[in-house]
Protein backbone atom coordinates (compact mmCIF):
# COMPACT_ATOMS: atom_id res chain seq x y z
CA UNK A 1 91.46 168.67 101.12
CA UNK A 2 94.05 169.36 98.19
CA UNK A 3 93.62 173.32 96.72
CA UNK A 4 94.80 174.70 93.82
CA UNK A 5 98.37 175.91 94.58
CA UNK A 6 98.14 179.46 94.83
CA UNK A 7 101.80 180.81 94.28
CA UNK A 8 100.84 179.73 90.49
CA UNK A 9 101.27 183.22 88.68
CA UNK A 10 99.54 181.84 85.80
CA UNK A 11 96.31 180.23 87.49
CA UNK A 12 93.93 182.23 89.96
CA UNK A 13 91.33 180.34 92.12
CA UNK A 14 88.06 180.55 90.73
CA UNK A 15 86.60 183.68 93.39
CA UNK A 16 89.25 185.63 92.01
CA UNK A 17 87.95 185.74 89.09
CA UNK A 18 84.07 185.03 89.17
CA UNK A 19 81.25 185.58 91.42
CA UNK A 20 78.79 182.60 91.85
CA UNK A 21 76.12 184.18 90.16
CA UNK A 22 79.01 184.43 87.65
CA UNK A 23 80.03 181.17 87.30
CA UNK A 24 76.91 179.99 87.32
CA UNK A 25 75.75 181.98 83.80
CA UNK A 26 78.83 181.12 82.09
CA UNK A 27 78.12 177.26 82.86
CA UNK A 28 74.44 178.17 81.14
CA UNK A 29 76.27 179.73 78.11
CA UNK A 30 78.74 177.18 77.75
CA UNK A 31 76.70 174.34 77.82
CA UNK A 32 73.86 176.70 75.60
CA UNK A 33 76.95 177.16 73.21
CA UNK A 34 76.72 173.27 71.84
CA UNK A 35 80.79 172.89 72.09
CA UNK A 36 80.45 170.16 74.41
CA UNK A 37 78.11 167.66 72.27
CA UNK A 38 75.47 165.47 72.64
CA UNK A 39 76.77 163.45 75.61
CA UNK A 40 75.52 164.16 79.26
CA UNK A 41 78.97 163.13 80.18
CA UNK A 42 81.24 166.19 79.23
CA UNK A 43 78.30 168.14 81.36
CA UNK A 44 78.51 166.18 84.83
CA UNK A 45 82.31 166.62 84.92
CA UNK A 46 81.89 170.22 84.40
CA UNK A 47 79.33 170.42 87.16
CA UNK A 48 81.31 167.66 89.07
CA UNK A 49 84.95 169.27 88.53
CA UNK A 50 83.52 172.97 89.51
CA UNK A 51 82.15 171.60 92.39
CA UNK A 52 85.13 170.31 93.76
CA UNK A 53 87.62 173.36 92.70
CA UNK A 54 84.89 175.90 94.50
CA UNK A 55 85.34 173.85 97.79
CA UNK A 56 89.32 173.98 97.37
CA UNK A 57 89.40 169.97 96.54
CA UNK A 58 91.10 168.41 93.30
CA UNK A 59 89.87 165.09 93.27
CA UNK A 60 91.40 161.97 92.11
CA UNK A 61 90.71 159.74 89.43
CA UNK A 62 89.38 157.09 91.27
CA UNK A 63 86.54 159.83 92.43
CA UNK A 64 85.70 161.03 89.73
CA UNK A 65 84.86 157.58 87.54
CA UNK A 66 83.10 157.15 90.66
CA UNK A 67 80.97 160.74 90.99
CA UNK A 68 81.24 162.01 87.83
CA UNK A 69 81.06 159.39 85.09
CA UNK A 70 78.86 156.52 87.45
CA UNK A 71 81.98 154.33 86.98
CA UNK A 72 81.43 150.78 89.87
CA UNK A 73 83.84 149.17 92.31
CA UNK A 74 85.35 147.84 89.84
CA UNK A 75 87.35 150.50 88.04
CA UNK A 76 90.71 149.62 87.80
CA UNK A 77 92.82 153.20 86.77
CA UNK A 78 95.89 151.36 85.30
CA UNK A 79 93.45 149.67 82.60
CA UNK A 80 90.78 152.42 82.33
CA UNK A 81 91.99 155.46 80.95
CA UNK A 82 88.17 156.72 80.49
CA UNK A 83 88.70 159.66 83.17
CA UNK A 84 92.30 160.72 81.43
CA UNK A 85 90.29 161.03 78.00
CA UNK A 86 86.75 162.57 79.24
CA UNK A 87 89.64 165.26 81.53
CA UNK A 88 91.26 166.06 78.14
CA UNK A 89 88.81 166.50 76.02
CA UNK A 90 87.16 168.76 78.30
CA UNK A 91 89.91 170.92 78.40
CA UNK A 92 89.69 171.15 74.63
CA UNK A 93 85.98 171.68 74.22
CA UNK A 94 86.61 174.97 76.91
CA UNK A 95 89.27 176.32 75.06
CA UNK A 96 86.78 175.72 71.97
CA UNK A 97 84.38 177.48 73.79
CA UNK A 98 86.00 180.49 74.39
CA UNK A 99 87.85 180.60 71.16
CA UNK A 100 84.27 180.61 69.03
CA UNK A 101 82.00 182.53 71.39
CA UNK A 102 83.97 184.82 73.71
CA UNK A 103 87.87 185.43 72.84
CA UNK A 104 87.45 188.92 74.25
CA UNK A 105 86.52 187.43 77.88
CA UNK A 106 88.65 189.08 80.41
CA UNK A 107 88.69 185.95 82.49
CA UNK A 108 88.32 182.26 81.54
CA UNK A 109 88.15 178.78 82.59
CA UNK A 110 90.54 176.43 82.04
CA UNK A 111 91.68 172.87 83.52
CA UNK A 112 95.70 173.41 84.33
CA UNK A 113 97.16 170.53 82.33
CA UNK A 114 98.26 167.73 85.24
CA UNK A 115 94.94 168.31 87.19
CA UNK A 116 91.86 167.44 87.84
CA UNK A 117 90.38 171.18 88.65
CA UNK A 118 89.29 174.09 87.28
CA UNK A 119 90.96 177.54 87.15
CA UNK A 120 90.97 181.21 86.09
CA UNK A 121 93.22 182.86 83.56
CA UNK A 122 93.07 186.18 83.23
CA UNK A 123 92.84 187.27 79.53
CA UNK A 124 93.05 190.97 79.70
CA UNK A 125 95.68 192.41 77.11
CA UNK A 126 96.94 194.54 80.19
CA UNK A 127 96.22 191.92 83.21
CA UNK A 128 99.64 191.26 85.83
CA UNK A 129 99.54 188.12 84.56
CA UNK A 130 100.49 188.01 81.17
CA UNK A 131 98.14 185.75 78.68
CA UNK A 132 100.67 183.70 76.84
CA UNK A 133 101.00 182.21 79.96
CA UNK A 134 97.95 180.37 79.80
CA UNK A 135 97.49 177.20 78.42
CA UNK A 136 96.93 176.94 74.86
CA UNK A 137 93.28 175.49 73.08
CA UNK A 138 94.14 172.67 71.20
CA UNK A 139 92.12 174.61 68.10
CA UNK A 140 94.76 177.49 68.25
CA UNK A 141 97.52 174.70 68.45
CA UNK A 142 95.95 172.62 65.48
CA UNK A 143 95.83 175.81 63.36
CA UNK A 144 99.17 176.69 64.47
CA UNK A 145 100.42 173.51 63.57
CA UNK A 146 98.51 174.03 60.16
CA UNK A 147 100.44 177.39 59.26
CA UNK A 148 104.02 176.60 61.08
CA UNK A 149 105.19 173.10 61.20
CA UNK A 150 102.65 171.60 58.48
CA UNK A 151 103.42 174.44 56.22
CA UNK A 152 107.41 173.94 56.89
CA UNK A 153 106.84 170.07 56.28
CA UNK A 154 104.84 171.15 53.38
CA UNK A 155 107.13 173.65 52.06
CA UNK A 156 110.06 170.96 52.15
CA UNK A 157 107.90 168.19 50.09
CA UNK A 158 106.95 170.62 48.04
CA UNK A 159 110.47 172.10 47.19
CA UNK A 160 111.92 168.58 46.30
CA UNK A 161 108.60 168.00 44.18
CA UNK A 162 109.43 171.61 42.44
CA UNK A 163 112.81 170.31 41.69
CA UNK A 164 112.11 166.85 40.75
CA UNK A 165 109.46 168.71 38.07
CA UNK A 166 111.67 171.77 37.22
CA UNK A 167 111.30 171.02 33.81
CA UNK A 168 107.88 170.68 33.72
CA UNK A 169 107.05 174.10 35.08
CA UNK A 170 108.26 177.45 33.56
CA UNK A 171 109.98 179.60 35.97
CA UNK A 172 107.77 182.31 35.02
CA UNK A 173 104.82 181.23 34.66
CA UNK A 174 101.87 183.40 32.60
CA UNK A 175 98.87 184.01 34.87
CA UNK A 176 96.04 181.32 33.95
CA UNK A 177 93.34 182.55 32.09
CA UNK A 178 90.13 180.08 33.39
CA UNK A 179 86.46 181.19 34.69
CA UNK A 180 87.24 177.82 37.25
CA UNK A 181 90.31 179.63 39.08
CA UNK A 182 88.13 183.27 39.13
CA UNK A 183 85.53 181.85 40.78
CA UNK A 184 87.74 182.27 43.38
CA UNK A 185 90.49 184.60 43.58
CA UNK A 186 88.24 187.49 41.44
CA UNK A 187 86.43 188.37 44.85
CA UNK A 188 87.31 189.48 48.33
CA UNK A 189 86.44 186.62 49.91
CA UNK A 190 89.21 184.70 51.96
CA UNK A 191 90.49 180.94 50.51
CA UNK A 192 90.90 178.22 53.00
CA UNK A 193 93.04 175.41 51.53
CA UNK A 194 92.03 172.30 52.57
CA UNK A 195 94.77 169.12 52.97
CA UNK A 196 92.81 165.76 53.06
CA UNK A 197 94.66 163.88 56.04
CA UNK A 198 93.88 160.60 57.56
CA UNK A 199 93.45 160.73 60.90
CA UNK A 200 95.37 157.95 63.30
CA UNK A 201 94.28 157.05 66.99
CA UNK A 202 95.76 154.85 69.16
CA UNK A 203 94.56 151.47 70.69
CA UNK A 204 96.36 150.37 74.11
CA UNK A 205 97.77 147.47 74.87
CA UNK A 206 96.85 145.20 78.28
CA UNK A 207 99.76 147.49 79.92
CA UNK A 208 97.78 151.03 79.04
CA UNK A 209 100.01 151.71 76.78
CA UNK A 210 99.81 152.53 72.82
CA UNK A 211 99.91 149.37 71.32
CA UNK A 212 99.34 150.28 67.67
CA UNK A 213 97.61 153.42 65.76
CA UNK A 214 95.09 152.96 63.62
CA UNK A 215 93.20 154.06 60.99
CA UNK A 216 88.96 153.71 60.85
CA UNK A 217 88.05 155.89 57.29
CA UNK A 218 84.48 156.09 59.52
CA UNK A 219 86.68 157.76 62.48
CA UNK A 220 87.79 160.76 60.60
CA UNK A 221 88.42 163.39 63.44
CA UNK A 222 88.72 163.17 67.07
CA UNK A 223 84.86 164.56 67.99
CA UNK A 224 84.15 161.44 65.61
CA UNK A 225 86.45 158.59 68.17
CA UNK A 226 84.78 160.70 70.66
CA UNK A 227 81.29 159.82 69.29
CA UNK A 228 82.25 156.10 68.83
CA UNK A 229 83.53 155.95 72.30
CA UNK A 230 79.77 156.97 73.35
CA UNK A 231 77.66 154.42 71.02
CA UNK A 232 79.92 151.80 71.35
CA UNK A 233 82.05 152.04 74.93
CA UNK A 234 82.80 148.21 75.01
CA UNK A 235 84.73 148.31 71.66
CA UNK A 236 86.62 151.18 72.14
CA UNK A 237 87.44 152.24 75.51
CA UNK A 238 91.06 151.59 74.57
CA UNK A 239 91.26 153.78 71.66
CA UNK A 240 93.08 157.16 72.94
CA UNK A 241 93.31 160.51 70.71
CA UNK A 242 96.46 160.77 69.60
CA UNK A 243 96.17 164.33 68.07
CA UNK A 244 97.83 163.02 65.44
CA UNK A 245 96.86 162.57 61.63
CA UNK A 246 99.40 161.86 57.86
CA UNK A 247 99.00 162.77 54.35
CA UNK A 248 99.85 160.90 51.21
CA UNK A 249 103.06 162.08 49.31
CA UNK A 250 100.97 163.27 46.14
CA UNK A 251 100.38 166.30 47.97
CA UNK A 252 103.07 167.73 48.10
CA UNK A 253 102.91 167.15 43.88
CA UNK A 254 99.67 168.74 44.27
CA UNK A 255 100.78 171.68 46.44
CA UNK A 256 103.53 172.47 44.22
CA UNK A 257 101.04 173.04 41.35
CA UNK A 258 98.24 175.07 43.20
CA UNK A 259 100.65 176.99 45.68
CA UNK A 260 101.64 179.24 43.00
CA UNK A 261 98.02 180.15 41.53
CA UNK A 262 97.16 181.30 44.56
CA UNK A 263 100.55 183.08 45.74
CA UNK A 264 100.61 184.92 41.63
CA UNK A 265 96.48 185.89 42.52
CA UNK A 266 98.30 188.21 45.52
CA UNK A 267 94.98 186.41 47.90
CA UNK A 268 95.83 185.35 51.26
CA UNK A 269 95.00 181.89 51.88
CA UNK A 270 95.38 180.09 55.13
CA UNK A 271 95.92 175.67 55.25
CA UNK A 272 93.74 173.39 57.50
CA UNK A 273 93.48 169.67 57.78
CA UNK A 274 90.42 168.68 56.65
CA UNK A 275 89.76 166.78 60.02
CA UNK A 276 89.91 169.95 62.02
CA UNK A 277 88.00 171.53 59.65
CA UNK A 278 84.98 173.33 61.44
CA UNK A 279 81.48 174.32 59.46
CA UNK A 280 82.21 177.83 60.49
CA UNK A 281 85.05 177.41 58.01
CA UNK A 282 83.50 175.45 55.36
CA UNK A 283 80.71 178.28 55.47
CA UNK A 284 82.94 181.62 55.53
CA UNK A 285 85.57 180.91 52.92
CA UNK A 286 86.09 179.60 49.68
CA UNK A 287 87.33 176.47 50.19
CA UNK A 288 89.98 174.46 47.61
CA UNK A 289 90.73 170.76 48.85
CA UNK A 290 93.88 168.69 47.77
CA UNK A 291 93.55 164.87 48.44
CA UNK A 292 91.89 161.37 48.10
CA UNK A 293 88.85 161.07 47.91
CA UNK A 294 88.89 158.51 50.81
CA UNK A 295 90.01 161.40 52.90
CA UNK A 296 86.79 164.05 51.92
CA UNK A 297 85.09 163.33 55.07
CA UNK A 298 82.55 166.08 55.94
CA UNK A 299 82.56 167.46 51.82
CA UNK A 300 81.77 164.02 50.76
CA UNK A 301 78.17 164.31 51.09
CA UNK A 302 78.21 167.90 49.06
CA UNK A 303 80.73 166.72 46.41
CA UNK A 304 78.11 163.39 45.76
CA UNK A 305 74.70 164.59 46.24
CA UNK A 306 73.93 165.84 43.16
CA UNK A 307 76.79 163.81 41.06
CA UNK A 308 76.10 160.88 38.82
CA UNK A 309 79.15 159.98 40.69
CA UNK A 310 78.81 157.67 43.77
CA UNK A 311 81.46 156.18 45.72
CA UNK A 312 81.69 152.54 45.25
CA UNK A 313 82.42 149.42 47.06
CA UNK A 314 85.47 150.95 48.34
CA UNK A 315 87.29 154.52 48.30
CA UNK A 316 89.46 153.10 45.19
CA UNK A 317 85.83 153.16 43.09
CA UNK A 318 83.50 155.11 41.48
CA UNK A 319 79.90 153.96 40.54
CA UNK A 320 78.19 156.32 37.08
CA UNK A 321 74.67 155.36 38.21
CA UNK A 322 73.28 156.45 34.87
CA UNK A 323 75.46 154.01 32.84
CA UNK A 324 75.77 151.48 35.69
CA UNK A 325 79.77 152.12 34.99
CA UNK A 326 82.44 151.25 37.46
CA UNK A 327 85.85 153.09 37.63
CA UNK A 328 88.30 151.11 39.51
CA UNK A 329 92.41 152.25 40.42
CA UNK A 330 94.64 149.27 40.69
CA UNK A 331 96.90 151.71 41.66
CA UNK A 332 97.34 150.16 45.19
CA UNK A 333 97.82 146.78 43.61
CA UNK A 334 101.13 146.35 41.55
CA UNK A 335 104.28 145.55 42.10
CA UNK A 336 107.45 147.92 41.37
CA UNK A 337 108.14 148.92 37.73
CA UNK A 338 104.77 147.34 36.79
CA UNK A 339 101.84 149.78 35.25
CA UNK A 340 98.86 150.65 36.85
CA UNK A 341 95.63 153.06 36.23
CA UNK A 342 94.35 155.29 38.68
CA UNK A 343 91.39 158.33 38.42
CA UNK A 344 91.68 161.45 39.25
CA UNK A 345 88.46 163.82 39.98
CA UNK A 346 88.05 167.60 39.79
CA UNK A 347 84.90 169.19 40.90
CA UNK A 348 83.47 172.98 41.41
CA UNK A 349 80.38 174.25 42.74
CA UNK A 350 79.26 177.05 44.99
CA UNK A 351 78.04 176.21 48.32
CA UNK A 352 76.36 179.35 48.92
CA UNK A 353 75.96 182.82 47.20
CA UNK A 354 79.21 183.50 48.39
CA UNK A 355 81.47 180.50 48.59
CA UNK A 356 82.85 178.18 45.77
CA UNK A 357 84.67 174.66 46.74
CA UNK A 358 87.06 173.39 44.31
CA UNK A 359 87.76 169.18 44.75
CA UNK A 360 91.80 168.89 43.28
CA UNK A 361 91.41 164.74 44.22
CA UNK A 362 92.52 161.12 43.25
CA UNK A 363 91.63 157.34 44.13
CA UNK A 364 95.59 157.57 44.73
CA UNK A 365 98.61 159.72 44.46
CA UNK A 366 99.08 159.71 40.06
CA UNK A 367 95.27 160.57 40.06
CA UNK A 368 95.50 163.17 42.84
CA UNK A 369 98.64 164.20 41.31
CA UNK A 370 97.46 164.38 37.24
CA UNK A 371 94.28 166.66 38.55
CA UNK A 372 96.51 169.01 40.02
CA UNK A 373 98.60 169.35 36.92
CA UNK A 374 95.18 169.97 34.96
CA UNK A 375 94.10 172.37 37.02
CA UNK A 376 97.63 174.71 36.83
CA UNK A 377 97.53 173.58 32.88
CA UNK A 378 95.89 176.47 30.78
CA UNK A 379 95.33 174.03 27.85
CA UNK A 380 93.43 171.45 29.84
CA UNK A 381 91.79 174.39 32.04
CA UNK A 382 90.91 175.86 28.38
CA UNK A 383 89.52 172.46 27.64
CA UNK A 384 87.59 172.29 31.35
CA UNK A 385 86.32 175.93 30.73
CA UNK A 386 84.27 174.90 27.75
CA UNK A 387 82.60 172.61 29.39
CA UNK A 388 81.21 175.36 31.66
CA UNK A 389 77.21 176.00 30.94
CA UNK A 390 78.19 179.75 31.98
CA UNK A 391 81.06 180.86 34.05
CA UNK A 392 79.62 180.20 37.72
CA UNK A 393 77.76 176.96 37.13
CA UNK A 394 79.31 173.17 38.53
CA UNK A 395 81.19 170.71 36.90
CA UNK A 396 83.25 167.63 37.60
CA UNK A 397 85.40 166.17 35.63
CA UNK A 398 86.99 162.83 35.89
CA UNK A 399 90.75 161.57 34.54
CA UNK A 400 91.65 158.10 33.39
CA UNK A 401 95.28 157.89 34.50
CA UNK A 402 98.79 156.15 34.24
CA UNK A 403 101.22 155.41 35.84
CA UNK A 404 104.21 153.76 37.36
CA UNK A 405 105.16 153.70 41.14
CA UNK A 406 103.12 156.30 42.03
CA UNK A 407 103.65 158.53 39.40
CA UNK A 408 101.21 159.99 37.08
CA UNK A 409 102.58 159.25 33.26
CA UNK A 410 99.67 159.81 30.86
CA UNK A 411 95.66 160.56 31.17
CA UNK A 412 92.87 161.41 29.52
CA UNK A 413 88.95 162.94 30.49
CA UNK A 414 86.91 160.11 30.60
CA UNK A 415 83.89 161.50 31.72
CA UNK A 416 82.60 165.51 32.29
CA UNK A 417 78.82 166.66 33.72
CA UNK A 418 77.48 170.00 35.52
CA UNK A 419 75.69 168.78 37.74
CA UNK A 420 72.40 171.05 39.56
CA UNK A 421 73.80 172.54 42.90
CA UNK A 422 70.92 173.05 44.20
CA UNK A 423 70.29 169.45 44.73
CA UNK A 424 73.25 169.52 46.34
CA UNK A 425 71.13 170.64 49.71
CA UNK A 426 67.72 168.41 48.51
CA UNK A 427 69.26 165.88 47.70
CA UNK A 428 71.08 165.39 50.49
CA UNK A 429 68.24 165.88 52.68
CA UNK A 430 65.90 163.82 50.84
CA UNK A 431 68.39 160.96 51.60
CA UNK A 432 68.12 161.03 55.25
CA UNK A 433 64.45 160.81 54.88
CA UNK A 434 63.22 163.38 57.20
């Protein structure tokens, strides 16, 4: 049998750390917590991969599609990378699991990257070991991605887009006077900017390699390629997370305009992608999202529920089911130099008694980009304000807009309503006809 090395300082064997009775109540709790889904899979390998590191064996792949996931003869390990994924995703959904429901542990569980086992950190502040040694969740790496490198990227996009637009923005800048923007920086409750991302997986190739990346707008996240991979294994057992998502250029436009309402209101904000946003997020902040509408993923349903605005036959279209109206963006379609029109939307409502969410989105980048000038505009957020029942109901606006290669020229408010957001919640839930 294979053990864990033990001259790893940063690993300890699992008796080290936990007594069976131990081990056996944090297994309850973890798979009590929810944070490894719906499938019986992620479960087994637990069990299975516990198992195995108790009794001082690591097993190998070829075992576990075997043992754990009721894999046949037949598994070939150079064209199945099932075991790889379930492994790594595993790994995540622990490190999930300790980040939401006990960061305070003085011991936890991890699976060393490179192995199929399971080991002890030790997490005390004072432990011999020291914690930064252990490996990272891939939730604290997102959202450190979100506030270091996104936010340098970011910053970069949005400097040129500052400098490109000097002339449209006064250095200094009165503060804007609008009920829309106090709804959420006139209370102590934290903003969570939201960047609408598309996110990419990859698809191997006969070789088990990446072959191409791809984009699914019904595979917005990786639990959602993880969900696909259980209702429909024969399709996609060769699409791999990549951990990997882009953004379209117009926000960086976008950021430039709203970075500096927030940064003038003195409110600490932090930046997410929207597919790594969690519920716990959506619930405890107020929550401002810059993007395309293609890209609203788990807001859609809220944003639409209670709108006479419905998506249409695609992402680039909007359906007014009272006037049977379609609003279209060719903005994807012409050629260089020639005109297009594109929409952009706004919307604000509150979630809860103590949240608001504020949509800053487009069909494409001049729509996405003309809302965010609206919204940083005091004349047109003068204009939006009066269309305000009182100062905390909903509205959503929607902008006609021109352009040229991507750019926003001209645009005008085409269509305004405050719609009930109450039926944001029965609505919703009289559509899935429970």
């Amino acid at each position: 049998m294979t053990s864990l090395p033990s001259d790893n300082p940063t690993y300890l064997q699992l008796e080290q750390a936990f007594t069976a009775d131990d081990i056996k109540q944090l297994v309850d709790h973890i798979k009590a917590s929810g944070e490894l889904g719906r499938s019986p899979v992620y479960e087994a390998l637990l069990d299975y991969l516990l198992r195995c590191s108790l009794a001082g064996k690591v097993p190998k792949e070829i075992e576990i599609a075997a043992d754990a996931l009721g894999k046949g003869s037949d598994y070939d390990v150079s064209r199945d990378s099932s075991v790889r994924a379930y492994v790594h995703q595993l790994r995540k959904k622990l490190d999930s699991y300790y980040d939401s429901h006990q960061a305070e542990a003085p011991y936890r569980i991890v699976i060393p990257k490179g192995q199929y086992a399971i080991a002890a950190v030790d997490n005390r502040p004072d432990a011999a070991v020291p914690a930064p040694a252990r490996p990272a969740s891939s939730r604290v790496s997102m959202r450190g991605l979100a506030l270091t490198v996104i936010l340098l990227f970011l910053a970069n996009l949005v400097s040129l887009s500052l400098t490109r637009n000097a002339d449209r923005i006064p250095p200094h800048a009165p503060p804007l006077v609008s009920s829309i923007w106090e709804n959420l920086l006139d209370d102590d409750q934290p903003i969570m900017l939201v960047m609408g991302d598309y996110y990419i997986f990859g698809e191997l190739n006969e070789r088990g390699n990446i072959g191409r990346m791809v984009r699914d707008f019904t595979i917005n996240s990786r639990n959602d390629l993880e969900e696909r991979h259980f209702s429909d294994w024969e399709t996609t057992h060769n699409y791999q997370d990549l951990d990997l998502s882009y953004m379209p250029e117009g926000s960086a436009y976008a950021l430039s305009r709203i970075i500096p309402i927030l940064s003038a209101s003195g409110k600490h904000f932090q930046v997410v992608m929207m597919s790594d946003l969690t519920t716990i997020e959506l619930r405890e902040n107020h929550i401002i999202y810059v993007g395309y509408l293609s890209a609203l993923d788990k807001l859609s349903d809220m944003v639409f529920a209670a709108s006479n605005l419905q998506i249409g036959r695609s992402y680039d279209e909007l359906l007014n089911t009272q006037t049977g109206r379609y609003y279209t963006s060719d903005a994807g379609l012409p050629e260089e130099g020639q005109q297009f029109r594109d929409y952009g939307f706004f919307s604000t409502f509150p979630a809860s008694s103590e949240n608001q969410i504020l949509i800053v989105g487009g069909m494409r980048d001049a729509g996405l980009m003309y809302t965010a000038q609206a919204l940083s505009d005091q004349s047109t957020l003068t204009e939006l304000d009066s269309l305000l029942i009182n100062p905390a109901s909903s509205l959503e606006a929607l902008y006609e807009v021109y352009g040229v290669d991507r750019m926003h020229f001209d645009g005008r408010l085409i269509y305004s309503d405050n719609p009930d957001p109450t039926l944001k919640w029965r609505q919703s839930l009289t559509d899935r006809n429970y």
